[in-house]
N, C-alpha and C. Protein backbone atom coordinates (compact mmCIF):
# COMPACT_ATOMS: atom_id res chain seq x y z
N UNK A 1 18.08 24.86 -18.85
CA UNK A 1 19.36 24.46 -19.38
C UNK A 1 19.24 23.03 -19.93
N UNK A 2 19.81 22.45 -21.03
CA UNK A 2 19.76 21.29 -21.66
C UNK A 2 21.20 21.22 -21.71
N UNK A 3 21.09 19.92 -21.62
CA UNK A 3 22.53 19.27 -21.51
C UNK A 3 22.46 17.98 -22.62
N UNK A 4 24.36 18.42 -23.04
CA UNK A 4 24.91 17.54 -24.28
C UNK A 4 24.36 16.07 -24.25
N UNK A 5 23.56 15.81 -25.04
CA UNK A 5 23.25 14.00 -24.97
C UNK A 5 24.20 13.52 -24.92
N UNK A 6 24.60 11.99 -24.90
CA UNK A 6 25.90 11.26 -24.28
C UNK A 6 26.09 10.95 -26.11
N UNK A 7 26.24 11.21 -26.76
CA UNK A 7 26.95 11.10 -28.33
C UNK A 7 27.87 10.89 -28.02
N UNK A 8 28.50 12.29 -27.59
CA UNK A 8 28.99 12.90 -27.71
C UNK A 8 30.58 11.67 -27.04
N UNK A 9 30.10 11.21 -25.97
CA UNK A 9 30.74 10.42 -25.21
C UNK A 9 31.30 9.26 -25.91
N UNK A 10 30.00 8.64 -26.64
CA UNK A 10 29.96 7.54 -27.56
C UNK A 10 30.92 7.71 -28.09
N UNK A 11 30.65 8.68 -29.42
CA UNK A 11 31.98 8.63 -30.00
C UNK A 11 33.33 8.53 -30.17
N UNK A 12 33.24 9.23 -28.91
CA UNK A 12 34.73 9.33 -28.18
C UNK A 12 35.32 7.90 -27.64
N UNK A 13 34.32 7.33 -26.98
CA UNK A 13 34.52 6.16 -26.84
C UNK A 13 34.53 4.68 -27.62
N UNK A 14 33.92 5.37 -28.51
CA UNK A 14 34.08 4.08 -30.20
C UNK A 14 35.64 4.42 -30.76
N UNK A 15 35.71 5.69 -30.77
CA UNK A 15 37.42 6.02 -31.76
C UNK A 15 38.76 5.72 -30.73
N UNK A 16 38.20 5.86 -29.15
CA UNK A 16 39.18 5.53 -28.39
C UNK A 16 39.32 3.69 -28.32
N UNK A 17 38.59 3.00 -28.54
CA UNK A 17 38.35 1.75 -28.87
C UNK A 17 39.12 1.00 -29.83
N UNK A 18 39.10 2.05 -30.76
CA UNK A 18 39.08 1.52 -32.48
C UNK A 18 40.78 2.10 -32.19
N UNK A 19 40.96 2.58 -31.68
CA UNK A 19 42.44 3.14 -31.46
C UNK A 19 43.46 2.20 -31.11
N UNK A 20 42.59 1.67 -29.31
CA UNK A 20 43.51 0.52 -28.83
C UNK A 20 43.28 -0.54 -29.91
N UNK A 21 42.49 -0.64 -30.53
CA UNK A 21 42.48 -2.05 -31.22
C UNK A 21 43.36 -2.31 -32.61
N UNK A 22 43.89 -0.82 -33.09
CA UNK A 22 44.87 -1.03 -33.91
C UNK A 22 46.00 -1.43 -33.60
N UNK A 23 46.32 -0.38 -32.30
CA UNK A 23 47.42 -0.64 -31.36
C UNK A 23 47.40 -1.71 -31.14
N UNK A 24 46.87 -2.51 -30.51
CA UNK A 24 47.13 -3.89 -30.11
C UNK A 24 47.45 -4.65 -31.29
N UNK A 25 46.13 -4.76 -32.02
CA UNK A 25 47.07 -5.23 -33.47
C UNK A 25 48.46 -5.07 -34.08
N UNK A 26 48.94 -4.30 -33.85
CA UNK A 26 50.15 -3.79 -34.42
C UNK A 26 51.01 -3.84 -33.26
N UNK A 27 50.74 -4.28 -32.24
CA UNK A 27 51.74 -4.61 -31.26
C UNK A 27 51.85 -6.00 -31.11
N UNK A 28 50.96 -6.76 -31.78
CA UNK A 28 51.45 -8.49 -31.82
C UNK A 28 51.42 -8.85 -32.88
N UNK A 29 51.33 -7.79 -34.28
CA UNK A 29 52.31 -7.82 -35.10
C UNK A 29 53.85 -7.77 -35.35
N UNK A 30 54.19 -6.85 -34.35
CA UNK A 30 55.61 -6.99 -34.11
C UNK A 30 56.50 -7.68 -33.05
N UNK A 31 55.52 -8.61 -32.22
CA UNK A 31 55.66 -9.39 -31.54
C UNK A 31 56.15 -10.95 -32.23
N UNK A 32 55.42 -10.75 -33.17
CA UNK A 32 55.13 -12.33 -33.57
C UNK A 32 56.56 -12.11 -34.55
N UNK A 33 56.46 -11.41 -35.00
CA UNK A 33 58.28 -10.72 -36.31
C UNK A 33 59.26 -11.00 -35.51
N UNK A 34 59.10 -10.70 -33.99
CA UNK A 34 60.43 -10.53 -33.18
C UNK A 34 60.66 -12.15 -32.78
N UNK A 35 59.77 -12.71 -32.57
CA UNK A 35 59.41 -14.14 -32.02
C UNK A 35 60.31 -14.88 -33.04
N UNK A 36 59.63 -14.38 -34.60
CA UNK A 36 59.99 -15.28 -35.86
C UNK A 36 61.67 -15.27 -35.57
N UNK A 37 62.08 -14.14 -35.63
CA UNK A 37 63.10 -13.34 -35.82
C UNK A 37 64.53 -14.34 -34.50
N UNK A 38 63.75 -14.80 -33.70
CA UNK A 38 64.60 -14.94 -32.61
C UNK A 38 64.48 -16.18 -32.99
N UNK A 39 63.20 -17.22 -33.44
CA UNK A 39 63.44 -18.36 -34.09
C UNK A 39 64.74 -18.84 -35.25
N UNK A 40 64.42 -17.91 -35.85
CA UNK A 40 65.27 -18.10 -37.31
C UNK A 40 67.08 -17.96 -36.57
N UNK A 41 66.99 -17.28 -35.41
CA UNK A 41 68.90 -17.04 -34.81
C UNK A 41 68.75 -18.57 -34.41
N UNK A 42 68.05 -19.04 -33.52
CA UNK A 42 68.29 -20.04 -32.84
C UNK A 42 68.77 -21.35 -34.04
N UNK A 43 67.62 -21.42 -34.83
CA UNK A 43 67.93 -22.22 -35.57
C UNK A 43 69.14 -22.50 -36.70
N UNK A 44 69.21 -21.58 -37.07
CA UNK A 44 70.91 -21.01 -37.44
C UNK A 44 72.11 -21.35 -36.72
N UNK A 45 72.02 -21.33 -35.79
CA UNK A 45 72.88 -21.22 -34.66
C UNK A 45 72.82 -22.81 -34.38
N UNK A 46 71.72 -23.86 -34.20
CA UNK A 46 71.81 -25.09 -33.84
C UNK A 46 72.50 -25.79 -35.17
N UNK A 47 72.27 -25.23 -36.60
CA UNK A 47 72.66 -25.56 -37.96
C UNK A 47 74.19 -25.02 -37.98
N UNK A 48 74.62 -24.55 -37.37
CA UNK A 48 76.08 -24.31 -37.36
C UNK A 48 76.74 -25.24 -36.34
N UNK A 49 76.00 -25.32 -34.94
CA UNK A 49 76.58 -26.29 -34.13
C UNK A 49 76.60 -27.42 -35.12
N UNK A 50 75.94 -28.03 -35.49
CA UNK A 50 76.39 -29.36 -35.76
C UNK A 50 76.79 -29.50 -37.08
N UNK A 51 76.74 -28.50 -38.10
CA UNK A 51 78.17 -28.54 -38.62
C UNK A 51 79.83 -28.13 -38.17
N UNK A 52 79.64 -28.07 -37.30
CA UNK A 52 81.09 -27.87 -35.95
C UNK A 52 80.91 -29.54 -35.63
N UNK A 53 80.07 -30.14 -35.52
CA UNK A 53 80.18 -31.22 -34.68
C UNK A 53 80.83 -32.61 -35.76
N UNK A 54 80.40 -32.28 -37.29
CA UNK A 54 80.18 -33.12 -38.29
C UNK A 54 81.98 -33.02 -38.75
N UNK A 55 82.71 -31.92 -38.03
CA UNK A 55 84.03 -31.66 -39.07
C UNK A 55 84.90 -32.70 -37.84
């Protein structure tokens, strides 16, 4: 009996790799948007306080 060389494994384990690594990419891609995103309220929000403060 001969048994499957570990390729077989490899591969599986290069595309499962290449998988998380998009994922991750694309999960602190939308990290960093949400970050921006919560920047841009704050700052808005401090630019309105002190035109409240200026009247």
């Amino acid at each position: 009996m001969i048994d499957k060389p570990d390729t077989d494994r490899n591969g599986e384990h290069a595309g499962r790799e290449m998988r998380l690594r998009a994922a991750l990419r694309e999960n602190l891609k939308r990290r960093k948007s949400q970050s921006r995103g919560r920047a841009d309220q704050v700052g808005a929000t401090e630019r309105s306080d002190s035109e409240r403060q200026d009247e």
